[in-house]
Protein backbone atom coordinates (compact mmCIF):
# COMPACT_ATOMS: atom_id res chain seq x y z
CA UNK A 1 0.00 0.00 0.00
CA UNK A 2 1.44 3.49 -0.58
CA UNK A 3 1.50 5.79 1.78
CA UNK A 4 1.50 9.65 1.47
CA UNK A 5 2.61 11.95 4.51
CA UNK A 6 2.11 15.67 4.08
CA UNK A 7 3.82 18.43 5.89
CA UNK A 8 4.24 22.18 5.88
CA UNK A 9 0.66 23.66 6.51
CA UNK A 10 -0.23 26.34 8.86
CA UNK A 11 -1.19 30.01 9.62
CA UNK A 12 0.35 33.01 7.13
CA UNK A 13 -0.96 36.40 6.67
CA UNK A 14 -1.55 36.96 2.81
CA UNK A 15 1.40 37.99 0.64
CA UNK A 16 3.24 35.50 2.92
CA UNK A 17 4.78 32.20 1.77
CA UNK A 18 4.54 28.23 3.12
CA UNK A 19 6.21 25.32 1.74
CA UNK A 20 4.40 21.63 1.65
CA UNK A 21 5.93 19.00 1.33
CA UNK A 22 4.81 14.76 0.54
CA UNK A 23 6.59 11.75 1.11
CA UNK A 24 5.53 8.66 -0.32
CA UNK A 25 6.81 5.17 0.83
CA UNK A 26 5.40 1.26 -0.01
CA UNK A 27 5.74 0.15 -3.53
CA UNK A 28 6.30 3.59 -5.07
CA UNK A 29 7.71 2.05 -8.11
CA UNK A 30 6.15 3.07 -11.47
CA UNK A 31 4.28 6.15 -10.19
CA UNK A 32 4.87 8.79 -12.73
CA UNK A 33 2.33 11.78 -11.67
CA UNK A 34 2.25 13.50 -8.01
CA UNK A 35 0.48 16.60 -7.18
CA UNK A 36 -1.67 18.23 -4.68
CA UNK A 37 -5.33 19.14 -4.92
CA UNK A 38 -7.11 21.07 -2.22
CA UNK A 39 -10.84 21.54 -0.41
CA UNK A 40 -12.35 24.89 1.05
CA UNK A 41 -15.42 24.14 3.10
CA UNK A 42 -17.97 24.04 0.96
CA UNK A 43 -16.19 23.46 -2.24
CA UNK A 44 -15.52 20.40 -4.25
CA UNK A 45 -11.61 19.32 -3.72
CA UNK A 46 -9.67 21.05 -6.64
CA UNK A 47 -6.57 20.22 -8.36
CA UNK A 48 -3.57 22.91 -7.71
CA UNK A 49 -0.73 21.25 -9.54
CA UNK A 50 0.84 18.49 -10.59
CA UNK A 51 4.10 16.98 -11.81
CA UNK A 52 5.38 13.90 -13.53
CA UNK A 53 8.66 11.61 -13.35
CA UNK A 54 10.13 13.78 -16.44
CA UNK A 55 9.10 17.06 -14.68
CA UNK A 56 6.43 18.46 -16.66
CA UNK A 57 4.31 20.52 -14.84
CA UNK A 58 0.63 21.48 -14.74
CA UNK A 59 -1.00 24.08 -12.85
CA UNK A 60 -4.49 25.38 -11.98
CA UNK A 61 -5.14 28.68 -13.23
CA UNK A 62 -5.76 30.67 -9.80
CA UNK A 63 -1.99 29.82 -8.46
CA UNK A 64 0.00 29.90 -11.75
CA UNK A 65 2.70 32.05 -10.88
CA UNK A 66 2.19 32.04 -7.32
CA UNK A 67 2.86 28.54 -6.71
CA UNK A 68 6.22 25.79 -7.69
CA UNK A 69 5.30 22.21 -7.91
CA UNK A 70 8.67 20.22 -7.84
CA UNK A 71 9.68 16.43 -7.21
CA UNK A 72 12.95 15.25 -4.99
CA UNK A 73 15.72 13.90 -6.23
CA UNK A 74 14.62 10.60 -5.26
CA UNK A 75 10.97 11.05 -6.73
CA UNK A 76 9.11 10.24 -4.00
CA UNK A 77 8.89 13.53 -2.29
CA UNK A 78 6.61 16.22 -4.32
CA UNK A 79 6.85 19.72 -2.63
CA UNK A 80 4.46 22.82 -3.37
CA UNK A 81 6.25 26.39 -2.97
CA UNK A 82 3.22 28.79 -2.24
CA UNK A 83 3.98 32.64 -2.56
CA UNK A 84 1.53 35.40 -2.86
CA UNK A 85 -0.73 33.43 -0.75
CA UNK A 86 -4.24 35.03 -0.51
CA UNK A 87 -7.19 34.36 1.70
CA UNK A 88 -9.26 32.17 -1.30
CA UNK A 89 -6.13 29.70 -0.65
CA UNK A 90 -7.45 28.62 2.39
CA UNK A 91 -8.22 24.80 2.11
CA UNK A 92 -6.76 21.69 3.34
CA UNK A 93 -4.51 20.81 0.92
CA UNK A 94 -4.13 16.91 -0.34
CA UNK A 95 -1.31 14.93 -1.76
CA UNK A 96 -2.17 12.47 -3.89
CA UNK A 97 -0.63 9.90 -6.47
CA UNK A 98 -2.09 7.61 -9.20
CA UNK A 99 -0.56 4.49 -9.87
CA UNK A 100 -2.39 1.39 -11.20
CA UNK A 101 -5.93 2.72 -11.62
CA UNK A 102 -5.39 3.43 -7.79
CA UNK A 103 -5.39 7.20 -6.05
CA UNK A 104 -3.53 7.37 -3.39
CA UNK A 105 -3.89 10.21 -0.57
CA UNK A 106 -2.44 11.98 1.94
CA UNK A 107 -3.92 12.84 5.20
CA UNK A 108 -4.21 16.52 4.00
CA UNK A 109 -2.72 19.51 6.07
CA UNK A 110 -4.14 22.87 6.86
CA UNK A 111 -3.50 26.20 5.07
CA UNK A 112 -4.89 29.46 6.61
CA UNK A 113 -4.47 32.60 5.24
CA UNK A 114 -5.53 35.53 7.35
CA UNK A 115 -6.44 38.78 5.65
């Protein structure tokens, strides 16, 4: 079973900055995409940005230029660089990875930010 851990979410006032970050262990092997999605309360979980094994990059339209998707060395650690945060990108924010057929998520961490 693979397993995604998320880190990095928390309070910032807007125009700050927070890094996530997603490890992935168990049989990682042959998963090409990772990316993060994310859920406000009320809203219908979105997808932010994602990445594959050759490092092409997609990203929604409301963070382009605001936010850097990027993979580890290793590839199994997918990291978000959020700048220019404003309040509308409050949302628990989700890891996730296809491989198989099979989604795999994270546990989803926290972003706030305060106006």
């Amino acid at each position: 079973q693979v397993r995604l851990v998320e880190s990095g979410g928390g309070l910032v006032q807007a125009g700050g900055s927070l890094r996530l970050s997603c490890a992935a262990s168990g049989p990682i092997f042959n998963i090409n995409v990772m990316g993060w999605y994310r859920q406000a309360p009320g809203n219908q979980r979105e997808l932010v940005a994602s990445i594959t094994g050759g490092g092409s990059t997609n990203y929604a339209d409301s963070v382009k230029d605001r936010f850097t998707i990027s993979r580890g060395n290793a590839k199994n650690t997918v990291y978000l660089q959020m700048s220019s945060l404003k309040p509308e990108d409050t949302a628990v924010y989700y890891c996730y990875a296809p491989r198989y057929g099979i989604t795999y998520w994270g546990q989803g961490t926290q972003v706030t930010v305060s106006s």
